[in-house]
C-alpha atoms as a PDB file:
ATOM      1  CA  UNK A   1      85.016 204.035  45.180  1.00  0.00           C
ATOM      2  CA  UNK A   2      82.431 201.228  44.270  1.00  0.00           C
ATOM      3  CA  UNK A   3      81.171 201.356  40.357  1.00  0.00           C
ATOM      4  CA  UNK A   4      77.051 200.867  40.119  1.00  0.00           C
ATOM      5  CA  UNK A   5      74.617 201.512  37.720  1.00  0.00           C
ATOM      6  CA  UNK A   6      72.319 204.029  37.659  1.00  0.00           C
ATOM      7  CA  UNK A   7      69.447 201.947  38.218  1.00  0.00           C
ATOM      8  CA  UNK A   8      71.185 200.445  41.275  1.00  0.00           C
ATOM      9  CA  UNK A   9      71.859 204.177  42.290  1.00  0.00           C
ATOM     10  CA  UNK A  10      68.019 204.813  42.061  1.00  0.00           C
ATOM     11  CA  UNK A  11      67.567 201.172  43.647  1.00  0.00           C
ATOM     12  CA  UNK A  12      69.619 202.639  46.486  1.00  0.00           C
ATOM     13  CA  UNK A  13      68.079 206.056  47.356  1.00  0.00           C
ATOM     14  CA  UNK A  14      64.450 204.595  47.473  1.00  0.00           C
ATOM     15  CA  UNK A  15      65.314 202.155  49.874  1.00  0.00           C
ATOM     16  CA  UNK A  16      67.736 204.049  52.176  1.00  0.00           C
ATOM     17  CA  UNK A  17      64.950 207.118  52.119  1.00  0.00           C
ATOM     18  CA  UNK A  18      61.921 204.866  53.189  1.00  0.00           C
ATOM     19  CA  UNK A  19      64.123 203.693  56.087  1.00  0.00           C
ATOM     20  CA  UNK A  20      65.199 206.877  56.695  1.00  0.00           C
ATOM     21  CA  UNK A  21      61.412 208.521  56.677  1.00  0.00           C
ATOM     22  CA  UNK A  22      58.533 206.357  57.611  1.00  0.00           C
ATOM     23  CA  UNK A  23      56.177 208.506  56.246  1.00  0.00           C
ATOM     24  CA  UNK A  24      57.030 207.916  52.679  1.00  0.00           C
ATOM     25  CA  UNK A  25      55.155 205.837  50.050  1.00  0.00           C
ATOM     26  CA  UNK A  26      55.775 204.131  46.724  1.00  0.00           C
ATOM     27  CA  UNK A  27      53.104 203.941  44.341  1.00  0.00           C
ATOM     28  CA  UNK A  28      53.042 202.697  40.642  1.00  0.00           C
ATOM     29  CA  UNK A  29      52.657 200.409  38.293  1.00  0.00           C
ATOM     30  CA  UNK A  30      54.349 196.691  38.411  1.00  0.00           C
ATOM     31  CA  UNK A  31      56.296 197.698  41.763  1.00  0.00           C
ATOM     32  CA  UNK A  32      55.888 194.050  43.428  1.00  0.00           C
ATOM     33  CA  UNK A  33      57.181 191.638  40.676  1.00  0.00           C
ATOM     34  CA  UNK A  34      58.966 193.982  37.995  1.00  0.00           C
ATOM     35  CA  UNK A  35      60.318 196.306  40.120  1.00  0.00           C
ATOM     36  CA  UNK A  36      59.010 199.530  38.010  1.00  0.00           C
ATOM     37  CA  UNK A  37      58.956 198.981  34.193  1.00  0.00           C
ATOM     38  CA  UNK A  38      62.915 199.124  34.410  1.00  0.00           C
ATOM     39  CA  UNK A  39      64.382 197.871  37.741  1.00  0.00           C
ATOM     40  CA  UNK A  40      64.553 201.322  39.092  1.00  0.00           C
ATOM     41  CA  UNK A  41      62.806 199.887  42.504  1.00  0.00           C
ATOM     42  CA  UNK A  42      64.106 196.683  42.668  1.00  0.00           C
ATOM     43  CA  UNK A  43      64.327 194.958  46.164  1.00  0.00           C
ATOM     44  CA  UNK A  44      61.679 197.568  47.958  1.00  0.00           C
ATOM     45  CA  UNK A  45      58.913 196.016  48.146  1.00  0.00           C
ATOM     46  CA  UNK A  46      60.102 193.278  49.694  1.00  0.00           C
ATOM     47  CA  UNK A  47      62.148 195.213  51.950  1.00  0.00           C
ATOM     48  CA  UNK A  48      58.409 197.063  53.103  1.00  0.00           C
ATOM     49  CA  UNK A  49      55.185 195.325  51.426  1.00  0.00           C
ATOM     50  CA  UNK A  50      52.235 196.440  50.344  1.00  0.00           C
ATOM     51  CA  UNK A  51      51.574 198.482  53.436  1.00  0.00           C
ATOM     52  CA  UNK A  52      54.082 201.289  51.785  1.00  0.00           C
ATOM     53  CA  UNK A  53      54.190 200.087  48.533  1.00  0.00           C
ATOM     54  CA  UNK A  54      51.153 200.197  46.041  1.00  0.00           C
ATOM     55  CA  UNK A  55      51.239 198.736  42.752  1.00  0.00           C
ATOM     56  CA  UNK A  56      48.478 200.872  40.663  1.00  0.00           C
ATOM     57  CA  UNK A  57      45.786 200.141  37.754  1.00  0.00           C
ATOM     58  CA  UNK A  58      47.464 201.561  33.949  1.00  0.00           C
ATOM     59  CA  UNK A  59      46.018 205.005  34.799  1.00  0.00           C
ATOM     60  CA  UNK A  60      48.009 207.359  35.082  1.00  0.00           C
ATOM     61  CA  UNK A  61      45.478 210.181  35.780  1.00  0.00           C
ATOM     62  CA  UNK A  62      43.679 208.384  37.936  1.00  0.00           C
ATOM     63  CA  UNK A  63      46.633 207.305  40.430  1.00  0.00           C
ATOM     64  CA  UNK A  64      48.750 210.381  40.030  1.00  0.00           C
ATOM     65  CA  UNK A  65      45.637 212.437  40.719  1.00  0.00           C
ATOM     66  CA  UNK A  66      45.694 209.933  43.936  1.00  0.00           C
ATOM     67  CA  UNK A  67      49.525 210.493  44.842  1.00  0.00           C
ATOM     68  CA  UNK A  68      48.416 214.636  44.419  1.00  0.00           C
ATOM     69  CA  UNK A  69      46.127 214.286  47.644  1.00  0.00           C
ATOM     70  CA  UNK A  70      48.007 211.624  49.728  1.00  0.00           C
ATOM     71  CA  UNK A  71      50.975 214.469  49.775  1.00  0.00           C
ATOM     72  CA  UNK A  72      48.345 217.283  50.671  1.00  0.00           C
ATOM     73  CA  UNK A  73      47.234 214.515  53.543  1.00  0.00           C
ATOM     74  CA  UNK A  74      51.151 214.409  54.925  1.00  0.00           C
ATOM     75  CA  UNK A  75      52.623 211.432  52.999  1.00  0.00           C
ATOM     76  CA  UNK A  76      55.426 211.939  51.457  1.00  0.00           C
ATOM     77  CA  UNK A  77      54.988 210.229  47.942  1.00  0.00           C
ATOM     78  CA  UNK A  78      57.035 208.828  45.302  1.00  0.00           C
ATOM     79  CA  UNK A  79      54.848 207.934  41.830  1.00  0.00           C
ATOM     80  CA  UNK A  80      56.513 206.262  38.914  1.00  0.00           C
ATOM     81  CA  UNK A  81      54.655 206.616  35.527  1.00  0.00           C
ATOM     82  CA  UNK A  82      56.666 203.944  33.709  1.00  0.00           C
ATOM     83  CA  UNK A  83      57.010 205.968  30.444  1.00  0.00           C
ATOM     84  CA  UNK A  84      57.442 209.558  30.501  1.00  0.00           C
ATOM     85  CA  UNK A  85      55.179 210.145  27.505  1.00  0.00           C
ATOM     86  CA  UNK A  86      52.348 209.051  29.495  1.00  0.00           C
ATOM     87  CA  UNK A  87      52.605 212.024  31.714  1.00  0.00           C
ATOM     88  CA  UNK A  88      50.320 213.491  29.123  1.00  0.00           C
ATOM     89  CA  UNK A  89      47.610 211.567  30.904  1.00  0.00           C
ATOM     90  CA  UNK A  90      48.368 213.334  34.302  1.00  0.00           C
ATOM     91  CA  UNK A  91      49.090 216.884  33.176  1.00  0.00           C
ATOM     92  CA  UNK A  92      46.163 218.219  34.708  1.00  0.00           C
ATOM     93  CA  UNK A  93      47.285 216.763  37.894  1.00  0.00           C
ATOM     94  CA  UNK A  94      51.181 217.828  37.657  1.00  0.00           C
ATOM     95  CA  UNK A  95      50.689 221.132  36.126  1.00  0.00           C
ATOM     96  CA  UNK A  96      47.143 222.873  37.834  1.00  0.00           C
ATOM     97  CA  UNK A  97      47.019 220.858  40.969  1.00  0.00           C
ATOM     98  CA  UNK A  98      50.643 219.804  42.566  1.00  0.00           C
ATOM     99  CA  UNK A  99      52.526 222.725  40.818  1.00  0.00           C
ATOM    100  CA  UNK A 100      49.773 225.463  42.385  1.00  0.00           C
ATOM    101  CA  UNK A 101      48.640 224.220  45.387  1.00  0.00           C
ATOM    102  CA  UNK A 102      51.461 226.069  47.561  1.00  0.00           C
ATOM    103  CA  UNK A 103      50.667 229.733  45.999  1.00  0.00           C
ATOM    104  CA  UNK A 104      46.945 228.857  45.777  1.00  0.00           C
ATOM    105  CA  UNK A 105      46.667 227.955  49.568  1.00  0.00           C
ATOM    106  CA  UNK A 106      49.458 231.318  50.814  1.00  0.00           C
ATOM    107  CA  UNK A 107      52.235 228.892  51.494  1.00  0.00           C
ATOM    108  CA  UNK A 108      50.109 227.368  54.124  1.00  0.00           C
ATOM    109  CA  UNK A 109      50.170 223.449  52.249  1.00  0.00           C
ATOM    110  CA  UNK A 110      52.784 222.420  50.878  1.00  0.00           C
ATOM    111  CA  UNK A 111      52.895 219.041  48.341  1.00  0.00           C
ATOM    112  CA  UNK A 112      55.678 216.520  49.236  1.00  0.00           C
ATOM    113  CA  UNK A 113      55.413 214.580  45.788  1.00  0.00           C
ATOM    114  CA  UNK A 114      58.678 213.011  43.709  1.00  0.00           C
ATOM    115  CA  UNK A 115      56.564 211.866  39.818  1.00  0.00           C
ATOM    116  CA  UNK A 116      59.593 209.721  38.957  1.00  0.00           C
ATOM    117  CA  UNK A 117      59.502 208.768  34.698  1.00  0.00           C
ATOM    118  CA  UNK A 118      62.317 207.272  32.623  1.00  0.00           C
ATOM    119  CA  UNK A 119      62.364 209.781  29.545  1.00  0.00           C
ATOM    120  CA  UNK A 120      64.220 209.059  25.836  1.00  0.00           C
ATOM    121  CA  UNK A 121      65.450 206.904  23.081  1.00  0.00           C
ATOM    122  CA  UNK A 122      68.021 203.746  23.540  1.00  0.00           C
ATOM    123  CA  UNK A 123      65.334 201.317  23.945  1.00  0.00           C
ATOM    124  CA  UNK A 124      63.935 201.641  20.134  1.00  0.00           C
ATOM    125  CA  UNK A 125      59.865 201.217  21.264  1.00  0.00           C
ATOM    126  CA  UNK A 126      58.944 204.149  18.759  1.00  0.00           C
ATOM    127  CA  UNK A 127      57.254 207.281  18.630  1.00  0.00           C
ATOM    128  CA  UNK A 128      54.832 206.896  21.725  1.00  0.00           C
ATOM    129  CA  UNK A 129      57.296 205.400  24.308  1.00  0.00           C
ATOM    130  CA  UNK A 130      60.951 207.356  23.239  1.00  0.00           C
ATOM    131  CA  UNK A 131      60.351 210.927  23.808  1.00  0.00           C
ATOM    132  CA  UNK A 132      61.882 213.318  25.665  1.00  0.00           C
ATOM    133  CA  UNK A 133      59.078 215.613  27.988  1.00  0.00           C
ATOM    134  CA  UNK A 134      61.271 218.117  30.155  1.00  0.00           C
ATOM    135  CA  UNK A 135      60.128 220.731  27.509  1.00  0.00           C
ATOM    136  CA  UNK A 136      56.460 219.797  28.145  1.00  0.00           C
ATOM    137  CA  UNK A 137      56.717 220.809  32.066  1.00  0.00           C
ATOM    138  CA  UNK A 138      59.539 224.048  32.018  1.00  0.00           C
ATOM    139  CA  UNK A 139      56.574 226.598  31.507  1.00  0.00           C
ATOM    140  CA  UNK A 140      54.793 225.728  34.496  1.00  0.00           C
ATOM    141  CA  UNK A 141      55.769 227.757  37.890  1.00  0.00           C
ATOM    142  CA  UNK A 142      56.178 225.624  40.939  1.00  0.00           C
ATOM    143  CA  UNK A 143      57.301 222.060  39.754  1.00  0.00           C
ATOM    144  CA  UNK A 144      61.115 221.386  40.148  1.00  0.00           C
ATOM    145  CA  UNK A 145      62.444 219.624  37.224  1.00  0.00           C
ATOM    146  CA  UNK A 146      65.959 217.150  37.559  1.00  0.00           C
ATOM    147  CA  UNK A 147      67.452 215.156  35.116  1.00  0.00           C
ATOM    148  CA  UNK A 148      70.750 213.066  36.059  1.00  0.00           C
ATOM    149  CA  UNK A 149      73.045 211.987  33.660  1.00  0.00           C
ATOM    150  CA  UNK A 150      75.015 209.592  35.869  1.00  0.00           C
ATOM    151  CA  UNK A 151      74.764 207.046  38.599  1.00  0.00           C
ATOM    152  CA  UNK A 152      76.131 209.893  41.683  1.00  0.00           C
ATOM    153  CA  UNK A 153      73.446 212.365  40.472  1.00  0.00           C
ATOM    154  CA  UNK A 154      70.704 209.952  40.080  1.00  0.00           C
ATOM    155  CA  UNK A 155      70.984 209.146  43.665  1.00  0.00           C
ATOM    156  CA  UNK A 156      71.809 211.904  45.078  1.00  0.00           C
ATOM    157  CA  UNK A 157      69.221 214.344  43.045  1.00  0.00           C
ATOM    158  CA  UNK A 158      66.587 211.556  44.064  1.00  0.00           C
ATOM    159  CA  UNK A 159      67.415 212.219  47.310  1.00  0.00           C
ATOM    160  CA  UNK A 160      67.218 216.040  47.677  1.00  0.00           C
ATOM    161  CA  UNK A 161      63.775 215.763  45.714  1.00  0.00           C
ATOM    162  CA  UNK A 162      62.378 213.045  48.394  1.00  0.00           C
ATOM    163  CA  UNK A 163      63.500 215.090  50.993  1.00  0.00           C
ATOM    164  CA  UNK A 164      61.973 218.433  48.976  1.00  0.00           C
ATOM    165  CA  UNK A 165      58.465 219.834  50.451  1.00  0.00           C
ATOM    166  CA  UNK A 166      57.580 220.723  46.628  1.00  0.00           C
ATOM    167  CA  UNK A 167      56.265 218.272  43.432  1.00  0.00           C
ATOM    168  CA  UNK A 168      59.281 217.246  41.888  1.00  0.00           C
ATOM    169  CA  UNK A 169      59.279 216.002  38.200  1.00  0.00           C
ATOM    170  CA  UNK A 170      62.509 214.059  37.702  1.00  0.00           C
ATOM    171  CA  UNK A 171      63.345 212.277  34.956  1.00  0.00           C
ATOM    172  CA  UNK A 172      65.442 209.605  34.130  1.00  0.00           C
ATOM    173  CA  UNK A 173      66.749 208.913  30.156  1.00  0.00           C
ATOM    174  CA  UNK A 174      66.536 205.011  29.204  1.00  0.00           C
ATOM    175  CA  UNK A 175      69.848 204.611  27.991  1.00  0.00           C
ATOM    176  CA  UNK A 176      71.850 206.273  30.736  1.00  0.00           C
ATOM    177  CA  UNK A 177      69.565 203.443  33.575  1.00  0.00           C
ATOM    178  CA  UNK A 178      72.692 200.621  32.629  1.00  0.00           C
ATOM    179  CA  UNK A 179      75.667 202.997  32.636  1.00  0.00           C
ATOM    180  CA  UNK A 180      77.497 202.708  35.863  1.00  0.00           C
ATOM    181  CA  UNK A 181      79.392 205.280  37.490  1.00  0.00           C
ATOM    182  CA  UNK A 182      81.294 205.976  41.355  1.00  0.00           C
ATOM    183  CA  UNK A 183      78.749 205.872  43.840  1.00  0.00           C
ATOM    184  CA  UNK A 184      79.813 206.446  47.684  1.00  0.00           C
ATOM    185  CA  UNK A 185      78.064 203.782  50.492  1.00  0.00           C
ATOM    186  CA  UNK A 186      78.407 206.838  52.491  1.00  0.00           C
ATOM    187  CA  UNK A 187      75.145 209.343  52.817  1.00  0.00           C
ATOM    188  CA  UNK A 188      75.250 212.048  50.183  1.00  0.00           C
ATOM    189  CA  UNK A 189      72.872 214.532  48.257  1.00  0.00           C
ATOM    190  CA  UNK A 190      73.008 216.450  45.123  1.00  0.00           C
ATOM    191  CA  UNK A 191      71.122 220.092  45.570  1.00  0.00           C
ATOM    192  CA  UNK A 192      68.883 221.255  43.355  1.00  0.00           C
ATOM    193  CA  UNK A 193      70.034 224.317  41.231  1.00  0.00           C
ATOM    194  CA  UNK A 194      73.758 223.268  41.501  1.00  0.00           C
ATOM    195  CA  UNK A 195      75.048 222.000  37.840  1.00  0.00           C
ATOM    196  CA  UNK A 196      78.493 220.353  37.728  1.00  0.00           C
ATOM    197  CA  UNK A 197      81.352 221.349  35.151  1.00  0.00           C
ATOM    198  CA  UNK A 198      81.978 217.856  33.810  1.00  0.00           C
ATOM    199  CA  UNK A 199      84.903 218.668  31.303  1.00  0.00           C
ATOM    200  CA  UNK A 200      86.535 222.617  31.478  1.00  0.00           C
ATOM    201  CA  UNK A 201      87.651 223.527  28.197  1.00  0.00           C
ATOM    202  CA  UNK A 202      88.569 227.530  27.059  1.00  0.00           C
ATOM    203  CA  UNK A 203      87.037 227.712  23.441  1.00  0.00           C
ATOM    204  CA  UNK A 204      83.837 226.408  23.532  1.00  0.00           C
ATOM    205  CA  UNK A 205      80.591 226.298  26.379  1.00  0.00           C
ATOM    206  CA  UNK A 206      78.552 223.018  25.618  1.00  0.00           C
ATOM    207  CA  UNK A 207      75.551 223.106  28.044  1.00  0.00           C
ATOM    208  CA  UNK A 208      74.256 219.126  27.681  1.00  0.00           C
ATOM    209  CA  UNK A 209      71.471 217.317  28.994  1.00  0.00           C
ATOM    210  CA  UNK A 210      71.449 213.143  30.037  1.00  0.00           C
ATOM    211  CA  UNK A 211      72.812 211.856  27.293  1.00  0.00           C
ATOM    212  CA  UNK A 212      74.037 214.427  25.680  1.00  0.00           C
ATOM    213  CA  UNK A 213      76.342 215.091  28.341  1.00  0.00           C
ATOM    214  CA  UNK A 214      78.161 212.105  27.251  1.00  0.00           C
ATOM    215  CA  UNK A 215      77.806 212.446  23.049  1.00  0.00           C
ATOM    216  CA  UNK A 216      79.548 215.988  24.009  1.00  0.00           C
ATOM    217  CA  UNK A 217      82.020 213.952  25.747  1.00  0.00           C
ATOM    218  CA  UNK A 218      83.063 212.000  22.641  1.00  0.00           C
ATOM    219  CA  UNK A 219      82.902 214.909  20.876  1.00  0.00           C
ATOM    220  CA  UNK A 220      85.306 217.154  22.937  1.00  0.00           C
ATOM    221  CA  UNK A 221      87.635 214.173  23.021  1.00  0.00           C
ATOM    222  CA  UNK A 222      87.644 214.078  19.021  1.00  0.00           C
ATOM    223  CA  UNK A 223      87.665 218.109  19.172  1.00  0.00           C
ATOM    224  CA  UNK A 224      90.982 218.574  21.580  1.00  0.00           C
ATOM    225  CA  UNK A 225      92.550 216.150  18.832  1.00  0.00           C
ATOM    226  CA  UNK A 226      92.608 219.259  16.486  1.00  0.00           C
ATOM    227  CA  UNK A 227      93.365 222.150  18.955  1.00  0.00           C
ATOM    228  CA  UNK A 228      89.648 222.659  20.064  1.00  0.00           C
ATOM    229  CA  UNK A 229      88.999 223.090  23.840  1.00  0.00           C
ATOM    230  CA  UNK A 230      85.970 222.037  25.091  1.00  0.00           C
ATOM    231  CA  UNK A 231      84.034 222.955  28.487  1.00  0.00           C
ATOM    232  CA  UNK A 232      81.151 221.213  28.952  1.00  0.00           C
ATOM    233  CA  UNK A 233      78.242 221.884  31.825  1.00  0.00           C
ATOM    234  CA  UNK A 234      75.611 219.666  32.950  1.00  0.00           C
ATOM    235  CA  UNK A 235      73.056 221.642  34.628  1.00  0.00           C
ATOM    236  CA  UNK A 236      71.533 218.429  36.322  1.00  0.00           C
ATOM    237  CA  UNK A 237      67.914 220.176  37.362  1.00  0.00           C
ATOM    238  CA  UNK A 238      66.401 222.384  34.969  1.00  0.00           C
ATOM    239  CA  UNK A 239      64.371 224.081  38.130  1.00  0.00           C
ATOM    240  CA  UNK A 240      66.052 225.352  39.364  1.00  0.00           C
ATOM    241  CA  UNK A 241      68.514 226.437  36.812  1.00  0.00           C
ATOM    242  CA  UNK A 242      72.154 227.144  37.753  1.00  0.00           C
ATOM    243  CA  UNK A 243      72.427 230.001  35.629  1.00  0.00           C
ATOM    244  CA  UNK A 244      75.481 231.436  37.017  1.00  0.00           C
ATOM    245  CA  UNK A 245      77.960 228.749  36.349  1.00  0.00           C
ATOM    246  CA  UNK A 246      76.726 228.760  32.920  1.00  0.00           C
ATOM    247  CA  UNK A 247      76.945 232.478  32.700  1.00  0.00           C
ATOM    248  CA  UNK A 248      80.846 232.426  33.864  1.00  0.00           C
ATOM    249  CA  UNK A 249      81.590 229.700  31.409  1.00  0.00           C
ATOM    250  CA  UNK A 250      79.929 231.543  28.274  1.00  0.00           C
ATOM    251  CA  UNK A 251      82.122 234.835  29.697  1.00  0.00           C
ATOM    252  CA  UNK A 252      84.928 233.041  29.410  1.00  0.00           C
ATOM    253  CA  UNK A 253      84.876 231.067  25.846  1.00  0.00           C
ATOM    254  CA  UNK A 254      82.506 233.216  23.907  1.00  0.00           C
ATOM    255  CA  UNK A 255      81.029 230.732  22.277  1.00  0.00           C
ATOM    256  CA  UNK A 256      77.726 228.106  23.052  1.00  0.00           C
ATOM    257  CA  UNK A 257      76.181 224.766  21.756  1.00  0.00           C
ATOM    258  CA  UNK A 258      73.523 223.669  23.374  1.00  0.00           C
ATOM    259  CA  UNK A 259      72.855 219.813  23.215  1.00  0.00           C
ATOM    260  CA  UNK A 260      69.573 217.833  24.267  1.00  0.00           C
ATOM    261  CA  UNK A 261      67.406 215.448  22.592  1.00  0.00           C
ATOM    262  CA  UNK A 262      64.223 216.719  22.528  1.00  0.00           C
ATOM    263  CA  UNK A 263      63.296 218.480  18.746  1.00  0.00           C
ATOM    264  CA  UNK A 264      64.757 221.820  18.760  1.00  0.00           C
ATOM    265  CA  UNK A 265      61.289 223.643  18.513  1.00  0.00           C
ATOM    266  CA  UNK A 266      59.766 224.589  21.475  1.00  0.00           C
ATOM    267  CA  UNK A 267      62.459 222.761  23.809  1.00  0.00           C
ATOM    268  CA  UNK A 268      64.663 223.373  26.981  1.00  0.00           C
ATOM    269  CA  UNK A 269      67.868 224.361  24.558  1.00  0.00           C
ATOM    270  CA  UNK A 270      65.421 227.580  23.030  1.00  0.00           C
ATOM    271  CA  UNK A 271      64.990 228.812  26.984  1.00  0.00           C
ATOM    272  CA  UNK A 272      68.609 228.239  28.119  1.00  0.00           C
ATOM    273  CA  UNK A 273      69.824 230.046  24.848  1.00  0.00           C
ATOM    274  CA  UNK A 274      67.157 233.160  25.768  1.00  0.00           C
ATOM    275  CA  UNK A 275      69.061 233.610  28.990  1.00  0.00           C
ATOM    276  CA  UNK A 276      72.296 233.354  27.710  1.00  0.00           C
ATOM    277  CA  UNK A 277      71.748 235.967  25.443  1.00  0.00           C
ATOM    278  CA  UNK A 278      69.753 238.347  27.500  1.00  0.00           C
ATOM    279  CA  UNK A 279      72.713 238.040  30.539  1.00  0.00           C
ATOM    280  CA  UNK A 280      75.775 237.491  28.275  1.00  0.00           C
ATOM    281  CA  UNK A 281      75.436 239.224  24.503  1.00  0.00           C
ATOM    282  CA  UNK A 282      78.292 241.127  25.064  1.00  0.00           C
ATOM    283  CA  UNK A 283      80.444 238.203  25.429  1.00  0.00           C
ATOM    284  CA  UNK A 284      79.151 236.596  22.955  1.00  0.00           C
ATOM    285  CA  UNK A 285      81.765 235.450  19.395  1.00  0.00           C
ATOM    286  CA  UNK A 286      79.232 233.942  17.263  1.00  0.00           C
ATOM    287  CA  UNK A 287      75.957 232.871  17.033  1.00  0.00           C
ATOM    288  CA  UNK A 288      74.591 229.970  19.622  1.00  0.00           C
ATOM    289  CA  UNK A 289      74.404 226.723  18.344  1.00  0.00           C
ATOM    290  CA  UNK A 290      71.316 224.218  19.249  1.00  0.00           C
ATOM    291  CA  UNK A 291      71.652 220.235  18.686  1.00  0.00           C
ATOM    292  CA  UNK A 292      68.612 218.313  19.085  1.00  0.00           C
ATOM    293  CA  UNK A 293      66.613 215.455  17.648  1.00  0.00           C
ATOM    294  CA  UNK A 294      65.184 215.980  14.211  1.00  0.00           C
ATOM    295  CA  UNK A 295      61.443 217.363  14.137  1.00  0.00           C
ATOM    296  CA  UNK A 296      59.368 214.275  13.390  1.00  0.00           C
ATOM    297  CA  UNK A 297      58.155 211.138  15.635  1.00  0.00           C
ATOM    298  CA  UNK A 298      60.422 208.863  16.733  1.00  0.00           C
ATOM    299  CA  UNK A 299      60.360 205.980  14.029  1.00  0.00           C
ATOM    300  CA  UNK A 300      60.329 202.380  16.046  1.00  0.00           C
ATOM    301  CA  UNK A 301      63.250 200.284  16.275  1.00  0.00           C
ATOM    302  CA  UNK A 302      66.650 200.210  15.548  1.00  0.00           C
ATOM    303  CA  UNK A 303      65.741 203.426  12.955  1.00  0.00           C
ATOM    304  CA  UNK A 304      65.509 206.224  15.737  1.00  0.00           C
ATOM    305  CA  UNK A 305      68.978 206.184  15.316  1.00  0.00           C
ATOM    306  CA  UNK A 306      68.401 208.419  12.307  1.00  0.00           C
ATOM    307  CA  UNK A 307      66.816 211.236  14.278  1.00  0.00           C
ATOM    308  CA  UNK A 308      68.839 210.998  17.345  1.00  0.00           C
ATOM    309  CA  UNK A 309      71.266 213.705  17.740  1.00  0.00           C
ATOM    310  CA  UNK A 310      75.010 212.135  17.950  1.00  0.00           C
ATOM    311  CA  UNK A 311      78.840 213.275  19.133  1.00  0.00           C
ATOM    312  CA  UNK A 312      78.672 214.023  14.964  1.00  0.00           C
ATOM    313  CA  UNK A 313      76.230 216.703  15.580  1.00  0.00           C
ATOM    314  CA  UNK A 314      77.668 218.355  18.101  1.00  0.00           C
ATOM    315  CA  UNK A 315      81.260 218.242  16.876  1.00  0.00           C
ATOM    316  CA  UNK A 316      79.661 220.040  13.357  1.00  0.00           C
ATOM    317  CA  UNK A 317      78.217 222.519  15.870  1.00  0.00           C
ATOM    318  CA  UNK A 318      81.291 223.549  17.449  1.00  0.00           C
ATOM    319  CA  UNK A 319      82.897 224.195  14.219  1.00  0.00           C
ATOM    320  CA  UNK A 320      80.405 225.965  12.751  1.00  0.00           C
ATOM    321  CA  UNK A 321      81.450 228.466  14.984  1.00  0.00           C
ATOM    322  CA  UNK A 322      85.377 228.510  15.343  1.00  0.00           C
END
């Protein structure tokens, strides 16, 4: 099997889908010349021109606001915000408008919309351009949430949430958009609500988002060196959440770490260690363990490093509780 980036995964699934589906449109900022603020659309609009390809004014309320009512009109719609942090300018649109219009019209509209953003540090632009937002957007009923670690996922998730009849938020991390993995040429999709078991292991659950999912990979690797075994899940979309393979894992080793990069406080790794321990205390050996990013903004340059949680972290983690 071929070996491509991620970015040439996501290069891949916006291409083959607007061939596939007519009806869908590409809106954002930089699209004709850049290619999105990363590459991640590279090649469309010259495959299809302006016609179904818009390159927007820097506003992000304004034209995801825009992509909001050309999905209630029938177009399916794919909007890029370049960085995730600036979703903060379109929450009112994501969160009160796309997210509610199916239970606020009875089911009877329905809002075809993909709000693509590449999310995280690796990039070292600082405290306004490095964060990591799934944590803004979990609370909110009727947005889907995916976030692929690797090249299959990204195209494949992208996919299923083009081909979805609800807002999709999915989110891409920075320093995963060069890492290449096996990609079929054939047709394929990822569901939503399906996470994958990247490593099993008997001792220890680590449930790992983006690129965590491959710090926990060093980690384990370092780990089985001294007798630990390490299972690790990657739940892929956070909405919905595949809480059952997660569940079976935990039943099995007892024990949990939870890795993301967001600050601990208030983020995705507090929800998914709620359920575990509402569904599975009684299997539970020790405490749960959380690894995130340390609770301050993201310092510019090469110095995020210092508050980006590592394969270190998570390795302390696991033996804090074996």
């Amino acid at each position: 099997m071929r070996n491509i980036t991620y970015m040439q995964a996501l290069q891949e699934a916006h291409i083959e889908e607007m061939k596939r589906d007519e009806s869908i449109f590409l809106m954002g900022i930089e699209l004709r010349n850049m290619g999105s603020g990363i590459g991640q659309t590279m090649g469309a609009y010259q495959e299809f021109g302006p016609d179904r390809i818009f390159d927007t004014p820097i506003s992000e309320s304004g034209y995801v606001g825009t992509a909001v009512g050309l999905a209630l009109g029938g177009i399916r719609t794919i909007v890029e915000v370049q960085f995730a942090d600036f979703l903060s300018y379109a929450f009112d649109s994501i969160v009160n408008q796309a997210a509610k219009i199916r239970y606020l019209s009875a089911g009877k509209e329905c809002v075809p919309l993909v709000i693509r953003a590449p999310q995280g540090m690796g990039f070292f632009f600082g405290a306004q351009h490095s964060q990591c937002v799934e944590g803004w957007f979990l609370n909110v009923p009727g947005l889907k949430i995916a976030i692929p670690s690797n090249a299959y996922d990204a195209k494949g998730l992208l996919k299923s949430a083009i081909r979805d009849d609800d807002p999709v938020l999915f989110l891409e991390h920075k320093e995963c958009i060069f890492m290449k993995g096996e990609v079929p040429e054939e047709e394929y999709t990822v569901p939503f609500g399906q996470a994958k078991i990247v490593r099993p292991g008997a001792d220890v659950t680590i449930v790992a988002m983006q690129k965590m999912v491959w710090e926990s990979l060093k980690a384990a690797e370092e780990l089985e060196k001294e007798g630990v075994s390490v299972e690790i899940i990657d739940p892929r979309t956070l909405v919905p959440f595949d809480k059952d393979t997660v569940f079976e894992s935990v039943k099995k080793t007892g024990k949990v770490v939870i890795a993301n990069e967001a600050p601990k406080r208030g983020s995705v790794s507090g929800e998914i260690s709620a359920l575990i321990t509402e569904n599975c205390f009684n299997y539970l050996k020790a405490p749960i363990m959380r690894v995130g990013a340390e609770n301050i903004p993201i310092p510019f340059g090469v110095n995020e490093t210092h508050v980006l949680p590592n394969a270190n972290d998570i390795m302390a983690a696991v033996k804090s509780i074996i």
